[in-house]
Protein backbone atom coordinates (compact mmCIF):
# COMPACT_ATOMS: atom_id res chain seq x y z
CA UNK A 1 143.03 57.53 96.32
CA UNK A 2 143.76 60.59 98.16
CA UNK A 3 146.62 60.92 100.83
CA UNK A 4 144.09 62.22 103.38
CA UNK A 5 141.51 59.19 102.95
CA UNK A 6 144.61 56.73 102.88
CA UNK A 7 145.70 58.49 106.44
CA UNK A 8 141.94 58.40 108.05
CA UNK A 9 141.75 54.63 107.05
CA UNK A 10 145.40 54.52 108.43
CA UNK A 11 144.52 55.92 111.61
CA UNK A 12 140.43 54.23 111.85
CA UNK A 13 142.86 50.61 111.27
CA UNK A 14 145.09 51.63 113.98
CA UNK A 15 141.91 52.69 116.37
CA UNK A 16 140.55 49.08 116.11
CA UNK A 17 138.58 49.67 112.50
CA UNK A 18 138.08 46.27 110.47
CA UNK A 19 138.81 46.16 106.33
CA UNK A 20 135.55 45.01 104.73
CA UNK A 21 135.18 42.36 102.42
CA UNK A 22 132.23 43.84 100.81
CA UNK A 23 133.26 46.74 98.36
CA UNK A 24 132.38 50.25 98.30
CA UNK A 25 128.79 50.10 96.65
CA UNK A 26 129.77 53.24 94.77
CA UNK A 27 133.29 52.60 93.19
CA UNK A 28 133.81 49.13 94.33
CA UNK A 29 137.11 50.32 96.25
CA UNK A 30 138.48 48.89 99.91
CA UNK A 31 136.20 50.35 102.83
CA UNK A 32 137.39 50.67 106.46
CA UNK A 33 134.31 49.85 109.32
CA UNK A 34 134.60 51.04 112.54
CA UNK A 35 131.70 51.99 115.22
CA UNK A 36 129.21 51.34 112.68
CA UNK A 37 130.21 53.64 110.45
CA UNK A 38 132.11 52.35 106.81
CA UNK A 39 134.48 54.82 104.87
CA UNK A 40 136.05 54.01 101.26
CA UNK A 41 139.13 54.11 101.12
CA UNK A 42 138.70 55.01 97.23
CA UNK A 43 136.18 57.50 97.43
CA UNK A 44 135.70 58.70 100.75
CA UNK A 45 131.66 57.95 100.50
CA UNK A 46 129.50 56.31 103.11
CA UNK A 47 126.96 54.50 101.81
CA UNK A 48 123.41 56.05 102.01
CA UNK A 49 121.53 55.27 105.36
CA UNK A 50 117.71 54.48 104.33
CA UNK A 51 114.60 54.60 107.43
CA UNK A 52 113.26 51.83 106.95
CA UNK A 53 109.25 51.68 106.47
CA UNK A 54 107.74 50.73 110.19
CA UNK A 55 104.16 49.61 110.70
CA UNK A 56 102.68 51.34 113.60
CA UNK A 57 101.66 49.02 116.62
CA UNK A 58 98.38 48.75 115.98
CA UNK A 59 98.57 47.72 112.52
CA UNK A 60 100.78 45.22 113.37
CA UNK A 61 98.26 43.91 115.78
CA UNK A 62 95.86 43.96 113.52
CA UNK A 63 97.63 41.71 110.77
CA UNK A 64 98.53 39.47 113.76
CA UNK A 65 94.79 39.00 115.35
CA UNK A 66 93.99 38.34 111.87
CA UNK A 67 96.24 35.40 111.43
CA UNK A 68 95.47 33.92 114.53
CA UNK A 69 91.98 34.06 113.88
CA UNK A 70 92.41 32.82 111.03
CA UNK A 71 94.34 29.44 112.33
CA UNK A 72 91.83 29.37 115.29
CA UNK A 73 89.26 29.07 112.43
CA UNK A 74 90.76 26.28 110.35
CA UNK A 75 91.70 24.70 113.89
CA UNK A 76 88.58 24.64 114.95
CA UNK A 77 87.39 23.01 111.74
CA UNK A 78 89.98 20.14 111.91
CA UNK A 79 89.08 19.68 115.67
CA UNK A 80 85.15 19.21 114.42
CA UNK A 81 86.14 16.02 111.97
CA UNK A 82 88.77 14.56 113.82
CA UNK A 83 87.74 11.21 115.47
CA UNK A 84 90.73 9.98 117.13
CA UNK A 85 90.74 11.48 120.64
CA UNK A 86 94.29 12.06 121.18
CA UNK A 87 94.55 14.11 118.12
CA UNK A 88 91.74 16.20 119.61
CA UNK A 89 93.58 16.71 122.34
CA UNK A 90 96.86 18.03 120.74
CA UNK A 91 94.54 20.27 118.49
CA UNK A 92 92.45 21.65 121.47
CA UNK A 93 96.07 22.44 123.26
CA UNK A 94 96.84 24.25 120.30
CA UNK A 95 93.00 26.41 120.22
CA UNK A 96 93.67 27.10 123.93
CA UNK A 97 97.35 28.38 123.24
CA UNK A 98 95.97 30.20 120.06
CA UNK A 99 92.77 32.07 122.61
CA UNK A 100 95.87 32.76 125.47
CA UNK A 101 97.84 34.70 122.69
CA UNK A 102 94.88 36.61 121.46
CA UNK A 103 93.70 37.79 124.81
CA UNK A 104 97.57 38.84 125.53
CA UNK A 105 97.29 40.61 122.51
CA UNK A 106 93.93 42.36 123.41
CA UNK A 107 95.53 43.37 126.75
């Protein structure tokens, strides 16, 4: 451990920086957070930042017209053998809610 990284950690603790209980994922030494941003105390490495894979809007609303189709479908199917009427009430609330979200979606 270097006398510089020991006086950074120092000075990050003394700036309102928190110790981490999780060790360095490089040398498994003591690391320092503070703003976000973690420092080994060992090493001096921050660990990597990764993007992390986004769907784009539309794909997303894609997948989720799909699923609600999809329960609209096997909704609709329960609704057609059900006999007892309250049940076909609860499971017509739950088509209408499904038909509100997809034309919200739509929008």
């Amino acid at each position: 451990m270097s006398d510089d990284l020991t006086k950074k950690a120092a000075d990050m603790l003394l700036q309102g920086a928190t110790l981490l209980k999780e060790p360095c994922p490089y040398c498994s030494g003591v690391r320092v957070m503070k703003e976000g941003k973690a420092l080994c105390v060992s090493c001096g490495r921050e660990p990597e930042k990764r993007d992390i894979p986004q769907q784009n809007n539309k794909e997303q609303k894609t997948q989720l017209m799909e699923m609600l189709e999809k329960k609209l479908q096997t909704l609709s199917e329960e609704l057609e053998q059900e006999s007892d009427h309250q049940k076909q009430q609860n499971i017509l609330k739950s088509i209408n809610s499904l038909i509100e979200a997809i034309d919200k979606i739509k929008r």
